[in-house]
N, C-alpha and C. Protein backbone atom coordinates (compact mmCIF):
# COMPACT_ATOMS: atom_id res chain seq x y z
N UNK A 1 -29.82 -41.43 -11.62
CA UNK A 1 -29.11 -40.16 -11.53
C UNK A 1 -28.99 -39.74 -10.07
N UNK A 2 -27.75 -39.56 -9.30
CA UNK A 2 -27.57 -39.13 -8.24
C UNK A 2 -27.48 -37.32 -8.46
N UNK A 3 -27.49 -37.16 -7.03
CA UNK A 3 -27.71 -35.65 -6.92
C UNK A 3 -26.04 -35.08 -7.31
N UNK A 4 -25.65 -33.90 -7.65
CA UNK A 4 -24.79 -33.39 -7.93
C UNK A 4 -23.82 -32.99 -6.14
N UNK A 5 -22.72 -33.69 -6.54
CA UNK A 5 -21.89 -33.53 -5.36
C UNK A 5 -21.32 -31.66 -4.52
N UNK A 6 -21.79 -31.51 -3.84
CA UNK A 6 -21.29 -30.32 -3.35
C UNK A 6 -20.64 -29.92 -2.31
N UNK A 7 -19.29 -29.39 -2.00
CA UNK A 7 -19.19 -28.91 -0.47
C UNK A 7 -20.36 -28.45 0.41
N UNK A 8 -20.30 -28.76 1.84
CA UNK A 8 -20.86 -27.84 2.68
C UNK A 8 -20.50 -26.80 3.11
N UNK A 9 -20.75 -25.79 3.77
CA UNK A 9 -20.77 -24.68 4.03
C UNK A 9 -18.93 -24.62 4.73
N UNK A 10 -19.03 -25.48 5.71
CA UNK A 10 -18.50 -25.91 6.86
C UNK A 10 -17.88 -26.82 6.70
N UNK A 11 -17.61 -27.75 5.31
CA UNK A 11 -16.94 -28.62 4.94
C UNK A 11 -15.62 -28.40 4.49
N UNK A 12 -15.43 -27.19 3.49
CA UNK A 12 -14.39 -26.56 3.37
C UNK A 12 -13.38 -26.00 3.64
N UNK A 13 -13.15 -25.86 4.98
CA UNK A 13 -11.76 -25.20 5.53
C UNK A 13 -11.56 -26.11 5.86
N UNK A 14 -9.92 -25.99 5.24
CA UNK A 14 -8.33 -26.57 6.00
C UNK A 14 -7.83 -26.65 7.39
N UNK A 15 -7.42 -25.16 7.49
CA UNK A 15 -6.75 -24.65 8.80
C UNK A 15 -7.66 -23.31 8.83
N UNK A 16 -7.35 -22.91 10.06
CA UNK A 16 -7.80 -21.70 10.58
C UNK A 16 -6.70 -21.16 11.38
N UNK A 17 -6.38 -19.46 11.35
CA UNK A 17 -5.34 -19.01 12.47
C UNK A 17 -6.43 -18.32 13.38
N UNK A 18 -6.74 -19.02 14.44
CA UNK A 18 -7.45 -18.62 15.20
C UNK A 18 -6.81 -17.49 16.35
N UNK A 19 -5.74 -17.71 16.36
CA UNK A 19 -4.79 -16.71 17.01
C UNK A 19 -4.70 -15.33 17.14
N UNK A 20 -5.33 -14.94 15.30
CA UNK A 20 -4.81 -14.34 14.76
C UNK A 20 -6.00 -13.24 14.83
N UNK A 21 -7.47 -13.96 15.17
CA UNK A 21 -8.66 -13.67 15.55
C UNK A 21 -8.36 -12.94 16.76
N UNK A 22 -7.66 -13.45 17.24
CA UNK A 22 -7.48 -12.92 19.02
C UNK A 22 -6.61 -11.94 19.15
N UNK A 23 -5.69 -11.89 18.37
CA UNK A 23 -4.70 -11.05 18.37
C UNK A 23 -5.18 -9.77 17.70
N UNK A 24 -5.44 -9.60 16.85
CA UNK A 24 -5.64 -8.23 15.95
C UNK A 24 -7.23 -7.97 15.90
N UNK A 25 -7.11 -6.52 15.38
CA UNK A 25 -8.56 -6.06 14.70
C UNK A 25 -8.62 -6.01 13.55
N UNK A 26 -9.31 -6.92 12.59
CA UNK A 26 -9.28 -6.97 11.27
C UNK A 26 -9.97 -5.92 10.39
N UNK A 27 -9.25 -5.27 9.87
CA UNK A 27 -9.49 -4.70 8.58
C UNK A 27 -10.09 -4.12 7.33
N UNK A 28 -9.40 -5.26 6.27
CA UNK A 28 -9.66 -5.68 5.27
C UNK A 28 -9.25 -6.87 4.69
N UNK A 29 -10.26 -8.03 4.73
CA UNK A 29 -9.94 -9.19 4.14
C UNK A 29 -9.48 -9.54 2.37
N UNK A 30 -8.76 -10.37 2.22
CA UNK A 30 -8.79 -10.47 0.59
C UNK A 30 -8.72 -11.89 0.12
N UNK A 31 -8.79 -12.28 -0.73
CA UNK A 31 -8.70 -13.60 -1.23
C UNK A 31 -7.51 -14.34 -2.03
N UNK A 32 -6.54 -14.86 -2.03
CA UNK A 32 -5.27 -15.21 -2.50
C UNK A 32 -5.35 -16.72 -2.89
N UNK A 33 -4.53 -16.76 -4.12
CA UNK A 33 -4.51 -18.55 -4.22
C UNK A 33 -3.32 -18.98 -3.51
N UNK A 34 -2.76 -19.82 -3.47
CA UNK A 34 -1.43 -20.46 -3.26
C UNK A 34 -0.60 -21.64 -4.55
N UNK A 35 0.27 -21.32 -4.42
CA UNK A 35 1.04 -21.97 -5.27
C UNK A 35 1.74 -22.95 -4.37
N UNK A 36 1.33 -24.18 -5.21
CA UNK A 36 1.66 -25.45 -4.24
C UNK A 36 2.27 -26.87 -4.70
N UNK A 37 3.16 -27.76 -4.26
CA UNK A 37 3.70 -28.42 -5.40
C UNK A 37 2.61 -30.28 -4.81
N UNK A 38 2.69 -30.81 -5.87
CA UNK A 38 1.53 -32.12 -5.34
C UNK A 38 1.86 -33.08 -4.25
N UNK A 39 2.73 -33.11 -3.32
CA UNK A 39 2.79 -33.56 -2.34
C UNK A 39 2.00 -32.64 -0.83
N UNK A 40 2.08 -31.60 -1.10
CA UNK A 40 1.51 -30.27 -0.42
C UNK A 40 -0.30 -29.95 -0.53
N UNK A 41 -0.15 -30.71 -1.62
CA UNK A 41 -1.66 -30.61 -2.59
C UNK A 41 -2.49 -31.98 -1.24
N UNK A 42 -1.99 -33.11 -1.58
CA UNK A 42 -2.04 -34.47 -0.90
C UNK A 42 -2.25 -34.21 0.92
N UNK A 43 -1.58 -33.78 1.35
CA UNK A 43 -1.18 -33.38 2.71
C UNK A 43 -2.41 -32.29 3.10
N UNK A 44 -2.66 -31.32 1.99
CA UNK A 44 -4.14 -30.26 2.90
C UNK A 44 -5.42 -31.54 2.57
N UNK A 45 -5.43 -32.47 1.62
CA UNK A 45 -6.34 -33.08 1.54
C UNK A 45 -6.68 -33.78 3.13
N UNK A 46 -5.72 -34.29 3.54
CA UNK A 46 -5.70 -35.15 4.51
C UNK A 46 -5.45 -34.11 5.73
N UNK A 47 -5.92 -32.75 5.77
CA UNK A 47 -6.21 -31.66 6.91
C UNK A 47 -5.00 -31.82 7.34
N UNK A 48 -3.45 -31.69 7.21
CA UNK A 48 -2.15 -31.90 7.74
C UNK A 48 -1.49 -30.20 7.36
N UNK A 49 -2.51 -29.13 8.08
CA UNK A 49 -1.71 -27.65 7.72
C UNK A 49 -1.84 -27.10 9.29
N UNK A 50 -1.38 -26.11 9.37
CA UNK A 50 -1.16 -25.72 10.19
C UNK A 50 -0.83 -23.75 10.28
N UNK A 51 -1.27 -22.42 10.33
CA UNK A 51 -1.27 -21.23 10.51
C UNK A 51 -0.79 -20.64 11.23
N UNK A 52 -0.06 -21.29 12.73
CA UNK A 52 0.10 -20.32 13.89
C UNK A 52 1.19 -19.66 13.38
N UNK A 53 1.40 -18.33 13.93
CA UNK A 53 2.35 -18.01 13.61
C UNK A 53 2.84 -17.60 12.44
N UNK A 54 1.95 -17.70 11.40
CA UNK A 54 2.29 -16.96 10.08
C UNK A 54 1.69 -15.91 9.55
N UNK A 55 2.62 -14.87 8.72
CA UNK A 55 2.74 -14.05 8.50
C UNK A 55 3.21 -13.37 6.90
N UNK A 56 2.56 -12.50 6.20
CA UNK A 56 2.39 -12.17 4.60
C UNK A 56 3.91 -11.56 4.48
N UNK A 57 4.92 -11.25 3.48
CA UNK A 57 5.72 -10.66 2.97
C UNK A 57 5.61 -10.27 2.05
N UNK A 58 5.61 -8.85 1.79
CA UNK A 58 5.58 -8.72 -0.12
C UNK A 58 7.34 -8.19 -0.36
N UNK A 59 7.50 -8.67 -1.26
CA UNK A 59 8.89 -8.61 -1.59
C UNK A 59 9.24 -8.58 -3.03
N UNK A 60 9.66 -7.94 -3.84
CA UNK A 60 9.61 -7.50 -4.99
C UNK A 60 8.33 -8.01 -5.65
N UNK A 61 7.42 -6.96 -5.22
CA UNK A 61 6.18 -6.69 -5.87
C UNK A 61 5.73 -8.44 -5.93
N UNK A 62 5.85 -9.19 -5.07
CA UNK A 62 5.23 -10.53 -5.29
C UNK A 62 4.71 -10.83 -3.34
N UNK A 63 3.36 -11.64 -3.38
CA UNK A 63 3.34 -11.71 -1.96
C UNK A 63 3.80 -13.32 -1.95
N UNK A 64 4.44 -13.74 -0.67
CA UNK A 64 4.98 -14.69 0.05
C UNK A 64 4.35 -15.13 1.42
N UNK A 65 4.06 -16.44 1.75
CA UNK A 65 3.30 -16.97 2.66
C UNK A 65 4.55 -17.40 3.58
N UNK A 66 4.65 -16.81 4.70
CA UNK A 66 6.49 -17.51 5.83
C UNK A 66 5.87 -18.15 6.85
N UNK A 67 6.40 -19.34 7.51
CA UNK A 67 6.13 -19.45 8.72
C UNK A 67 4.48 -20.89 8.86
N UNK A 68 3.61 -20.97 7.76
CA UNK A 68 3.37 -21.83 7.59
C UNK A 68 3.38 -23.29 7.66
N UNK A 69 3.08 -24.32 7.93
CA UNK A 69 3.68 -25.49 8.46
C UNK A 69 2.94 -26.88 8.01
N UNK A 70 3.38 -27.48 6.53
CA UNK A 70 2.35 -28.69 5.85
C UNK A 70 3.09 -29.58 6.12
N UNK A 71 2.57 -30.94 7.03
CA UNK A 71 3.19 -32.11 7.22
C UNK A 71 3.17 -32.65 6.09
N UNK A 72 4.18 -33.39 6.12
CA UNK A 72 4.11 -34.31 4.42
C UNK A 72 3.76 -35.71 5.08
N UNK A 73 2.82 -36.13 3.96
CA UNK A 73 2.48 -37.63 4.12
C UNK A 73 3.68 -38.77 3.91
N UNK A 74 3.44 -39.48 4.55
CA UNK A 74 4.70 -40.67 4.44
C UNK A 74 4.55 -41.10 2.70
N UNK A 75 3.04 -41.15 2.34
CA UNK A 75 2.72 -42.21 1.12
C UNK A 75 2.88 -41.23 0.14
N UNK A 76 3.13 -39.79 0.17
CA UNK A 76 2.94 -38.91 -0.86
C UNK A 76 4.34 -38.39 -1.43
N UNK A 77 4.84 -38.27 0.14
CA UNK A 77 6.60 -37.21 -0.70
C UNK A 77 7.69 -38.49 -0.82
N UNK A 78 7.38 -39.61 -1.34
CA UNK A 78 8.15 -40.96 -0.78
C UNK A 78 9.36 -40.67 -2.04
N UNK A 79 9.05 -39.49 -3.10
CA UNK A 79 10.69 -39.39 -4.09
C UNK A 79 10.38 -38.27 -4.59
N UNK A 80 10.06 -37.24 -3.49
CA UNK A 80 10.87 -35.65 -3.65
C UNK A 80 11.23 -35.29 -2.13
N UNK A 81 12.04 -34.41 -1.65
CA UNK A 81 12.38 -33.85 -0.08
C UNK A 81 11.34 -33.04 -0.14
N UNK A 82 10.64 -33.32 0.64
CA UNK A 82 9.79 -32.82 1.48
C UNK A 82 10.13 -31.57 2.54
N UNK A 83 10.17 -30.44 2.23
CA UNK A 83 10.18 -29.16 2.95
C UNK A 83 8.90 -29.06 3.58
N UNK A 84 8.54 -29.03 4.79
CA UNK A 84 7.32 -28.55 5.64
C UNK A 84 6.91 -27.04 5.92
N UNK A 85 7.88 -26.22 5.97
CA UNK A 85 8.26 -24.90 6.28
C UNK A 85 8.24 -23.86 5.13
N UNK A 86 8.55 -24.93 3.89
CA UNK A 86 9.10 -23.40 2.89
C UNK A 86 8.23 -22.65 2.96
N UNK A 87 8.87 -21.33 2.55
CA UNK A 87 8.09 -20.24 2.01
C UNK A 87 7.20 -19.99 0.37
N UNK A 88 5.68 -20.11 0.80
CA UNK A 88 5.19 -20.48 -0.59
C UNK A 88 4.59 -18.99 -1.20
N UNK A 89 4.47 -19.34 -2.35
CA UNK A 89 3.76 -17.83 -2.89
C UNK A 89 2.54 -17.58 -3.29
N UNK A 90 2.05 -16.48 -2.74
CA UNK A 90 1.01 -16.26 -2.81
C UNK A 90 0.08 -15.55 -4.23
N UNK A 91 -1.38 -15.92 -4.87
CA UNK A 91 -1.10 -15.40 -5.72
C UNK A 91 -2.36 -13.91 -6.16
N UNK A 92 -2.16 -12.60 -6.13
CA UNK A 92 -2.94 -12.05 -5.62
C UNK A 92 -2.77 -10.78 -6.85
N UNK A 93 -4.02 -10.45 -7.33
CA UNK A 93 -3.70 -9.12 -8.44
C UNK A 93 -2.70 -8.15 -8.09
N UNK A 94 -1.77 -7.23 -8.66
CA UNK A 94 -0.81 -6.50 -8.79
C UNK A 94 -1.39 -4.99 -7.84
N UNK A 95 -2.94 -4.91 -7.88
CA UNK A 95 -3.56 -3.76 -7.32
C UNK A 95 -3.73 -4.33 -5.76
N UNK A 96 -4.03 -5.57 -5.61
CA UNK A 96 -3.82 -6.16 -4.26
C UNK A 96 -2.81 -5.97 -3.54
N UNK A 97 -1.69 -6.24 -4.30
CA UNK A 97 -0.24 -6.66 -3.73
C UNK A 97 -0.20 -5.22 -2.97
N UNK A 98 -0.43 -4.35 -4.07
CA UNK A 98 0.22 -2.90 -3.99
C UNK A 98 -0.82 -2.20 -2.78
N UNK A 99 -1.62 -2.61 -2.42
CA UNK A 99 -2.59 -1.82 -1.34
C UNK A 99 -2.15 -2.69 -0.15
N UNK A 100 -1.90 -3.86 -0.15
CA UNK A 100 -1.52 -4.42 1.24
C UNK A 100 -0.01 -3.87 1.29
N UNK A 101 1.08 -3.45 0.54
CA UNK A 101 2.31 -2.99 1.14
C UNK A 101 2.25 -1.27 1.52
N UNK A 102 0.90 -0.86 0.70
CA UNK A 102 1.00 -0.04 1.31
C UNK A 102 0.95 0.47 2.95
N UNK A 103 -0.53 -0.58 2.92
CA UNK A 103 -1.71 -0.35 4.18
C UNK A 103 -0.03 -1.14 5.65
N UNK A 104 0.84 -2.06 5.25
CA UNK A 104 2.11 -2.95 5.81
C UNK A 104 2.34 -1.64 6.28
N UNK A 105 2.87 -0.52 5.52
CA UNK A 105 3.85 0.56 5.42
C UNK A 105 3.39 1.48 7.19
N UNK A 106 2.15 1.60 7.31
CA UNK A 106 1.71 1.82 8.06
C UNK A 106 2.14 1.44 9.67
N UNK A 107 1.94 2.47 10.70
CA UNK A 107 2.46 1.86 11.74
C UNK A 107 1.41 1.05 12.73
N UNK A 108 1.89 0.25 13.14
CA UNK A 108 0.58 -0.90 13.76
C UNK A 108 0.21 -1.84 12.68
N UNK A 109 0.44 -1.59 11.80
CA UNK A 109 -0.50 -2.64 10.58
C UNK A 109 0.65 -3.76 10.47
N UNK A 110 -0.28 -4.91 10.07
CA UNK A 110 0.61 -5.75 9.30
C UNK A 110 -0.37 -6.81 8.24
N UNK A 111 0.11 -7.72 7.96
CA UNK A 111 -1.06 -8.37 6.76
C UNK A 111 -0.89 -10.31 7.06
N UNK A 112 -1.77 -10.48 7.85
CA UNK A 112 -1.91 -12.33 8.07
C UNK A 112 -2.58 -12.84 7.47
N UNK A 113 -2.50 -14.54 7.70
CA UNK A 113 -3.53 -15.46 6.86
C UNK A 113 -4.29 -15.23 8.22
N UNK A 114 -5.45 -15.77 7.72
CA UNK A 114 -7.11 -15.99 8.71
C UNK A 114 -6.97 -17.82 8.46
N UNK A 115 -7.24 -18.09 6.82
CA UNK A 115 -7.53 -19.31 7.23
C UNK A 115 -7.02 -20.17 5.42
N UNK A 116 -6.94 -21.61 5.60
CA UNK A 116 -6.47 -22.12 4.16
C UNK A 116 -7.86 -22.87 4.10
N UNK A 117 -8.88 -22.65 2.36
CA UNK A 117 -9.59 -23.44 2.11
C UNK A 117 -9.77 -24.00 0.75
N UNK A 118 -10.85 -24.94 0.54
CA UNK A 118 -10.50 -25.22 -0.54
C UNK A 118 -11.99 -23.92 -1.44
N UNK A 119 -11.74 -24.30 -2.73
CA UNK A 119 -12.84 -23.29 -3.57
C UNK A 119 -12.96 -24.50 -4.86
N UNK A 120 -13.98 -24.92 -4.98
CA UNK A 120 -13.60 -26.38 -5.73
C UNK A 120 -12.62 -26.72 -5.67
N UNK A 121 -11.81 -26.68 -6.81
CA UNK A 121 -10.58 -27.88 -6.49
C UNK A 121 -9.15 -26.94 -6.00
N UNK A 122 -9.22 -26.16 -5.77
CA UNK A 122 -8.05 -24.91 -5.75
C UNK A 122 -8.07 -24.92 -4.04
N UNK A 123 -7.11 -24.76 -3.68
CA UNK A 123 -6.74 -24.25 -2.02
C UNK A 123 -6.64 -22.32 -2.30
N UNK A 124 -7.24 -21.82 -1.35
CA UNK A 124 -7.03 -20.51 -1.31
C UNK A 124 -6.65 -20.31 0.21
N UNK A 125 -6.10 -19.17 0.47
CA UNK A 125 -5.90 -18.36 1.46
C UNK A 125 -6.44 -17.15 1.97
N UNK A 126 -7.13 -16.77 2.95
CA UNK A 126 -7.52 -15.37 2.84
C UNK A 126 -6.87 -14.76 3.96
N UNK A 127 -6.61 -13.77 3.58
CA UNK A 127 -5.28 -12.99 4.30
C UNK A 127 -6.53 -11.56 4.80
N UNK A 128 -5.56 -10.99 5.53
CA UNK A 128 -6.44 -9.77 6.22
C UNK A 128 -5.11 -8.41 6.67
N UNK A 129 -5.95 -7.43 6.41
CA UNK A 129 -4.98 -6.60 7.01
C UNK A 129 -5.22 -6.32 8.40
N UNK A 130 -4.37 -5.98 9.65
CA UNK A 130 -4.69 -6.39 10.60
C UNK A 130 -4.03 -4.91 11.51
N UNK A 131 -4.65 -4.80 12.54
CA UNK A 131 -4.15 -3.49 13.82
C UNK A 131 -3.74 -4.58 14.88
N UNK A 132 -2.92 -4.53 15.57
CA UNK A 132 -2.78 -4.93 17.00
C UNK A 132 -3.77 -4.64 18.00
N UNK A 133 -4.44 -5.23 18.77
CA UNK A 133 -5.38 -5.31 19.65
C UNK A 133 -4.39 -5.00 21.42
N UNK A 134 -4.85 -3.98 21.54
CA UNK A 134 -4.11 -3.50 22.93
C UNK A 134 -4.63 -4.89 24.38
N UNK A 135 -4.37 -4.33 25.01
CA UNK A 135 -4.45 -6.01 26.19
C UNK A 135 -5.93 -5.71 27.12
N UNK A 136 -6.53 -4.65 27.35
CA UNK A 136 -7.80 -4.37 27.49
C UNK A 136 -9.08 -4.86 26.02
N UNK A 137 -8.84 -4.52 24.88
CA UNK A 137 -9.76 -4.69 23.87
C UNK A 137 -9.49 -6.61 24.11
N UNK A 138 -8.41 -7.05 24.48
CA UNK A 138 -7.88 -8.93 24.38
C UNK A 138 -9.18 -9.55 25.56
N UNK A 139 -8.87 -8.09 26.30
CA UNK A 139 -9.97 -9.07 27.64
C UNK A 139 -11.93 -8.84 27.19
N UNK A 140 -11.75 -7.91 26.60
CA UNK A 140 -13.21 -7.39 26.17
C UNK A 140 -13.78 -8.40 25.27
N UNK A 141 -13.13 -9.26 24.32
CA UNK A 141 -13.22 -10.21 23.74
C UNK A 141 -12.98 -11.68 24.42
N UNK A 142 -12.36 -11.82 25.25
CA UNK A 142 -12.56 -13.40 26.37
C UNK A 142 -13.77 -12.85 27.18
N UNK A 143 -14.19 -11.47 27.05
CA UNK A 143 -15.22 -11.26 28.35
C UNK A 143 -16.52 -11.92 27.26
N UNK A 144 -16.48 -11.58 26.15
CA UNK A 144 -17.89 -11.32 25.13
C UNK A 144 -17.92 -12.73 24.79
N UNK A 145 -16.98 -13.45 24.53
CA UNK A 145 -16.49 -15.19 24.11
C UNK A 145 -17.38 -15.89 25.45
N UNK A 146 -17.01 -15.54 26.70
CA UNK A 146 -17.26 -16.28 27.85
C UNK A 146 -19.02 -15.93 28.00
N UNK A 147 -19.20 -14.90 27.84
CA UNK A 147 -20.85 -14.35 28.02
C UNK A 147 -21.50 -15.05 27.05
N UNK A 148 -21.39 -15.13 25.52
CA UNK A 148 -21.88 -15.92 24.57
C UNK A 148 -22.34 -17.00 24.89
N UNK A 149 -21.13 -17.81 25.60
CA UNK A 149 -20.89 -19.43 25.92
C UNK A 149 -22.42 -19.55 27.05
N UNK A 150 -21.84 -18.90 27.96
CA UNK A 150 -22.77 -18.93 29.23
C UNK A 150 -24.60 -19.03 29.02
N UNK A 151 -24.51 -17.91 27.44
CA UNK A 151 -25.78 -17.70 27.30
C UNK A 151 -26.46 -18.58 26.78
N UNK A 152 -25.49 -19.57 25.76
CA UNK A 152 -25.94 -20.64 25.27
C UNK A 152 -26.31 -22.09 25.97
N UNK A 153 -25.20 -21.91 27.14
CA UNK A 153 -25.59 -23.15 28.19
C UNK A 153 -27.00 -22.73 28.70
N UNK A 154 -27.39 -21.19 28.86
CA UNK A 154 -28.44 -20.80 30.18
C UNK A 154 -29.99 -21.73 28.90
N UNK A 155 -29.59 -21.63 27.43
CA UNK A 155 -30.66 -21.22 26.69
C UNK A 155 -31.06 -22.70 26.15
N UNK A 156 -29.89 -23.52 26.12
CA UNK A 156 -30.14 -24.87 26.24
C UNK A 156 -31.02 -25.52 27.42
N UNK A 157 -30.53 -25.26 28.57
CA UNK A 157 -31.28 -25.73 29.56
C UNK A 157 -32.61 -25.27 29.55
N UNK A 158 -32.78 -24.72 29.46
CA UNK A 158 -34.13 -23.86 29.64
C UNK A 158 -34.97 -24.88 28.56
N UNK A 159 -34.78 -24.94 27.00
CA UNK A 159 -35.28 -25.59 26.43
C UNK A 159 -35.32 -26.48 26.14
């Protein structure tokens, strides 16, 4: 009897919008599935996604993932067209939908992905509602990023 197979902690993410970390002050996070067709499925297996630059739409009461970017495998989409770009949908309770268009409605706000992972066998998305980060709070965060780093080189050496 072998041990029961499990993700690691750290094994699980896809993509990350790390950008998106830098850019805004987050919120409120939420959890979303994606609706995905099996060539798309094939392609996050093999880590081929990509976040920059994308951004949530809700549009008749349904949310939409734009701007997203899944390479297709040569061996996977070999007899359907392969769209890299489309716009996929997101899939998120009706009380969700309706608090992120609200919180959208807002000025400064808007609603991004953070990151695509898997949850056993399902890909999810977790989206965030987000403020714009003015260009002083941008440097306060490369200042706190760079001090971290530094502290960890000082704390290595030492030990």
């Amino acid at each position: 009897m072998g041990k029961k197979k499990g993700n690691a902690p750290g094994n699980n993410t896809i993509a990350q919008n790390k950008k998106a970390r830098f850019e805004y002050h987050i919120d409120e996070t939420f959890e979303a599935g994606l609706s995905l067709s099996g060539w798309e499925v094939k392609s996050l297996r093999a880590g081929k996604a990509q976040l920059t630059d994308t951004y949530i739409l809700i549009k008749n009461g349904e949310a939409w993932l734009l701007g997203s970017h899944i390479t297709p495998l040569n061996t996977a989409s070999t007899h359907v067209v392969a769209e890299p770009d489309r716009t996929r949908k997101l899939l998120l309770h009706r009380k969700e939908i309706a608090r992120i268009f609200s919180r959208t409605q807002e000025k400064g706000h808007t609603c991004v992905p953070l990151k695509l992972y898997w949850k056993k066998n399902l890909v999810k998305c977790e989206l965030a509602l987000v403020r714009g980060k003015q260009l002083h709070d941008k440097r306060a965060t490369q200042k706190e990023r760079d001090w971290n780093r530094e502290k960890a080189r000082v704390m290595r050496d030492h030990a």
